[in-house]
Protein backbone atom coordinates (compact mmCIF):
# COMPACT_ATOMS: atom_id res chain seq x y z
CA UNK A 1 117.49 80.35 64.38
CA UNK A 2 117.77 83.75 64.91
CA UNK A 3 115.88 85.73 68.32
CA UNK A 4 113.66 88.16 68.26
CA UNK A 5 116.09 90.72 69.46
CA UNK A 6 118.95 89.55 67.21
CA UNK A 7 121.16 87.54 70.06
CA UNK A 8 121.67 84.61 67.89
CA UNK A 9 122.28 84.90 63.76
CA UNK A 10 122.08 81.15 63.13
CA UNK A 11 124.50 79.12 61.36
CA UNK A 12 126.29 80.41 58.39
CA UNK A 13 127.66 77.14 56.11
CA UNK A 14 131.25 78.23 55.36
CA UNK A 15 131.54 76.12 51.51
CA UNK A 16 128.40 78.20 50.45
CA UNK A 17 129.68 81.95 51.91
CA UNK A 18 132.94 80.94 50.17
CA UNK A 19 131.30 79.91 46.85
CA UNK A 20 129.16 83.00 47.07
CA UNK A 21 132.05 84.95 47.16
CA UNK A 22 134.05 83.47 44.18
CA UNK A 23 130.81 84.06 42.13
CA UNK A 24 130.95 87.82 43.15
CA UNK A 25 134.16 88.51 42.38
CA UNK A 26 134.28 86.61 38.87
CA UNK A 27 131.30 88.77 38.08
CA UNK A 28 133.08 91.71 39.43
CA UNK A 29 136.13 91.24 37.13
CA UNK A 30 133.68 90.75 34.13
CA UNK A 31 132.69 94.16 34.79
CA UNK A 32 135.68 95.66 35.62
CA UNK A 33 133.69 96.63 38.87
CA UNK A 34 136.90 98.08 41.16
CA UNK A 35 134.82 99.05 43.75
CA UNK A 36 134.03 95.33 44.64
CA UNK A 37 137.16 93.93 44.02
CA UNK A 38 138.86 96.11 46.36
CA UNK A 39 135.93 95.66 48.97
CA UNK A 40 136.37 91.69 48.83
CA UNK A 41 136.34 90.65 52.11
CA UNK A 42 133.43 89.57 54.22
CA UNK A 43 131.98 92.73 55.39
CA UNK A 44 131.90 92.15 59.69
CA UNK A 45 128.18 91.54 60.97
CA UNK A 46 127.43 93.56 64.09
CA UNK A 47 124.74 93.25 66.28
CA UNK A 48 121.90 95.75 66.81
CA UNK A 49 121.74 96.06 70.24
CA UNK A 50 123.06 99.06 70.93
CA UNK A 51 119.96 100.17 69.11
CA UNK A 52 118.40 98.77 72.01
CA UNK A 53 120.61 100.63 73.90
CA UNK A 54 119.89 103.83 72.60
CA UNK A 55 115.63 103.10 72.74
CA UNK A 56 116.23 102.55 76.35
CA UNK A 57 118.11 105.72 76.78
CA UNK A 58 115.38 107.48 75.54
CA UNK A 59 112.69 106.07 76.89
CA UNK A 60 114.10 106.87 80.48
CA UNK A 61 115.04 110.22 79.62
CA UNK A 62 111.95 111.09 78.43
CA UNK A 63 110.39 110.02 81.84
CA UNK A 64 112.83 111.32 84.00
CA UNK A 65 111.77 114.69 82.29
CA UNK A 66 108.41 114.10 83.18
CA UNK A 67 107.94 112.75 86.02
CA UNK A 68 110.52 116.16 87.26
CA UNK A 69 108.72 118.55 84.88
CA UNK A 70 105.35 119.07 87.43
CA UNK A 71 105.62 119.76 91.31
CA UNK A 72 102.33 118.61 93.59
CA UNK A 73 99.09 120.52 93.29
CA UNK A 74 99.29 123.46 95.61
CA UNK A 75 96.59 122.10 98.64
CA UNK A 76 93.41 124.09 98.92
CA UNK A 77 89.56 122.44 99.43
CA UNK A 78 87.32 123.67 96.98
CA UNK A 79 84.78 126.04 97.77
CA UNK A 80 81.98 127.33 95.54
CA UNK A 81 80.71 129.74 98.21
CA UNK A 82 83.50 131.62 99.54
CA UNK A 83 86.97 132.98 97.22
CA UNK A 84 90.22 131.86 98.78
CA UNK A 85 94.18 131.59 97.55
CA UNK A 86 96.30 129.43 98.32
CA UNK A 87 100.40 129.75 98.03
CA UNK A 88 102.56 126.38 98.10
CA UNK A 89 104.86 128.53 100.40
CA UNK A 90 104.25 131.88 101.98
CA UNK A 91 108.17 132.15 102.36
CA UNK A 92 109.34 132.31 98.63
CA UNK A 93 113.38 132.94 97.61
CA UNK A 94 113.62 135.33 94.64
CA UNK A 95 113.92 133.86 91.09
CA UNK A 96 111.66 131.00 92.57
CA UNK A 97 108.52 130.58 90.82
CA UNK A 98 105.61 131.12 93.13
CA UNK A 99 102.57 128.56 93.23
CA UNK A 100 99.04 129.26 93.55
CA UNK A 101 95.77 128.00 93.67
CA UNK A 102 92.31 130.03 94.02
CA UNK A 103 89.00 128.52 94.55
CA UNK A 104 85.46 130.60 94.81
CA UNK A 105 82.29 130.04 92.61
CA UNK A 106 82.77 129.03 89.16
CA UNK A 107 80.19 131.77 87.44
CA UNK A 108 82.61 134.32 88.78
CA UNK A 109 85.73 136.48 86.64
CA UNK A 110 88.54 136.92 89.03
CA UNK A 111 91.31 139.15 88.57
CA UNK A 112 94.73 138.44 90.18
CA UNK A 113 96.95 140.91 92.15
CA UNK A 114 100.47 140.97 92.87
CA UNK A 115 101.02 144.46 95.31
CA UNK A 116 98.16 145.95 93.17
CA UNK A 117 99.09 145.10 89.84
CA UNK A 118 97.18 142.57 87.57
CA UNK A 119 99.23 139.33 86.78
CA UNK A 120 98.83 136.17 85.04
CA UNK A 121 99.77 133.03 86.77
CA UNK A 122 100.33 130.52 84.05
CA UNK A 123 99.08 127.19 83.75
CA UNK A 124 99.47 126.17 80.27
CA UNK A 125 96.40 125.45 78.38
CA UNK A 126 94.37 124.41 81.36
CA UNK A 127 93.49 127.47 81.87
CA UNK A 128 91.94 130.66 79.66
CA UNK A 129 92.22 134.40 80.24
CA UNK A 130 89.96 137.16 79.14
CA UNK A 131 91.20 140.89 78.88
CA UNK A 132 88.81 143.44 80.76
CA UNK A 133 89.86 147.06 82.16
CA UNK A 134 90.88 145.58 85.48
CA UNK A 135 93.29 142.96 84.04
CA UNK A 136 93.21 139.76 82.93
CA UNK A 137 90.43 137.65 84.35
CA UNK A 138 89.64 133.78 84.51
CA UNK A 139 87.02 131.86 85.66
CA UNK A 140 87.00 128.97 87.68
CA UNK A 141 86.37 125.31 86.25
CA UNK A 142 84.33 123.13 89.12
CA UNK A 143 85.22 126.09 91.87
CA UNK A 144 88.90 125.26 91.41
CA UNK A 145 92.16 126.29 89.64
CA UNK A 146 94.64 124.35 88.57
CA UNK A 147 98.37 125.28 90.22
CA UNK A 148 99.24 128.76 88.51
CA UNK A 149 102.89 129.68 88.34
CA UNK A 150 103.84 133.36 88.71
CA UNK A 151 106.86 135.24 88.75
CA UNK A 152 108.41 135.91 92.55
CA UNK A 153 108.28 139.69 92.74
CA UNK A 154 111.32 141.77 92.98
CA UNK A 155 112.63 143.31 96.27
CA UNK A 156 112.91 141.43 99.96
CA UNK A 157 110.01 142.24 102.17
CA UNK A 158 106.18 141.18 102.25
CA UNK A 159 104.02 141.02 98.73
CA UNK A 160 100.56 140.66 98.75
CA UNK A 161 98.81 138.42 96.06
CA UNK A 162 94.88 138.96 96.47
CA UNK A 163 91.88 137.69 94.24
CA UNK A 164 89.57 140.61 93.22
CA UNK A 165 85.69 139.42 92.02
CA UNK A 166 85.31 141.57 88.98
CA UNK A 167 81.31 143.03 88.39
CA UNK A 168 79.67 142.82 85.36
CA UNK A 169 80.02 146.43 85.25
CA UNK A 170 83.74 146.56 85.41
CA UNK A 171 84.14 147.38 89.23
CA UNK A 172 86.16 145.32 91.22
CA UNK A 173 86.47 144.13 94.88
CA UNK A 174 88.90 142.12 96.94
CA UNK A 175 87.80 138.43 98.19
CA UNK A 176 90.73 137.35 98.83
CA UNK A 177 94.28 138.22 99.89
CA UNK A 178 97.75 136.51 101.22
CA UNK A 179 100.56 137.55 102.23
CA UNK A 180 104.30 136.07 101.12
CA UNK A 181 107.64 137.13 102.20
CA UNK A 182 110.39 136.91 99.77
CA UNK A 183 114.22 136.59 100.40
CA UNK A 184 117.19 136.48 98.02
CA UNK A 185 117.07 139.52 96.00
CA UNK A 186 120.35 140.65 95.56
């Protein structure tokens, strides 16, 4: 009887391999098949389990990868009265990626700032950008953003990242503003 995952092959009856054997042979020499007659011995049964093994392997590497791939959510309470950003750090070493997370009302655009310049902090899909004259704007799903990733600026020395509120006529003004130091460059 033979396991599920192949531990045990059962018992083979030696008289019947051996007779199965003769028979292939004399019908290999009745066909002049060389191939077989040269390949005449009992070909060596392995086991599968490294295929086990290698399922196991896989399986953990694929969650190690995960479970490394996404930091915490950057903490901020959502508000859906007043705008506000949020940094994971404030101190930030350059080549670092730099976490955010804004919160404000949701029927809002808001345009992000880096020292005056629009960015985009990325996200992946979760969230959607819009071009407009200021920069790129999102909105806000439930008052909240997820964590947005951004690039750390170049050059030691305070940045500021603010949140502008962008009009419907076009016109922007700051809500919101932080300030991060950043160490490292070299």
């Amino acid at each position: 009887m033979s396991s599920f995952f192949g531990g045990v092959r059962g018992r083979e009856d030696p008289e019947l391999a051996a007779g199965n054997r003769r028979t292939r042979l004399h019908y290999a020499r009745d066909v002049n098949d060389q191939r077989a007659l040269a390949d005449d011995t009992p070909p060596i049964r392995r086991g599968r389990n490294w295929t086990w093994f290698v399922v196991a392997a896989v399986v953990m590497a694929v969650l190690g990868f995960a479970g490394s791939r996404g930091a915490e959510e950057v903490p901020i309470t959502a508000d859906c009265d007043t705008p506000a950003i949020a940094v994971a750090s404030s101190a930030v070493t350059a080549g670092e990626a730099l976490r955010f997370r804004l919160t404000g009302p949701d029927d809002t655009d808001y345009v992000v700032t880096l020292d005056g310049a629009p960015v985009r902090g990325d996200a992946g899909s979760r969230v959607s950008y819009t071009q407009t004259a200021a920069g790129p704007a999102l909105r806000l799903q439930q008052c909240l953003s997820p964590t947005l990733l951004l690039a750390t600026p170049a050059g030691d020395g305070p940045h500021q990242l603010a949140v502008l509120r962008l009009a419907a006529d076009g016109t922007t003004s700051e809500v919101a503003a932080t300030t991060l130091t950043v160490s490292g460059t070299r």
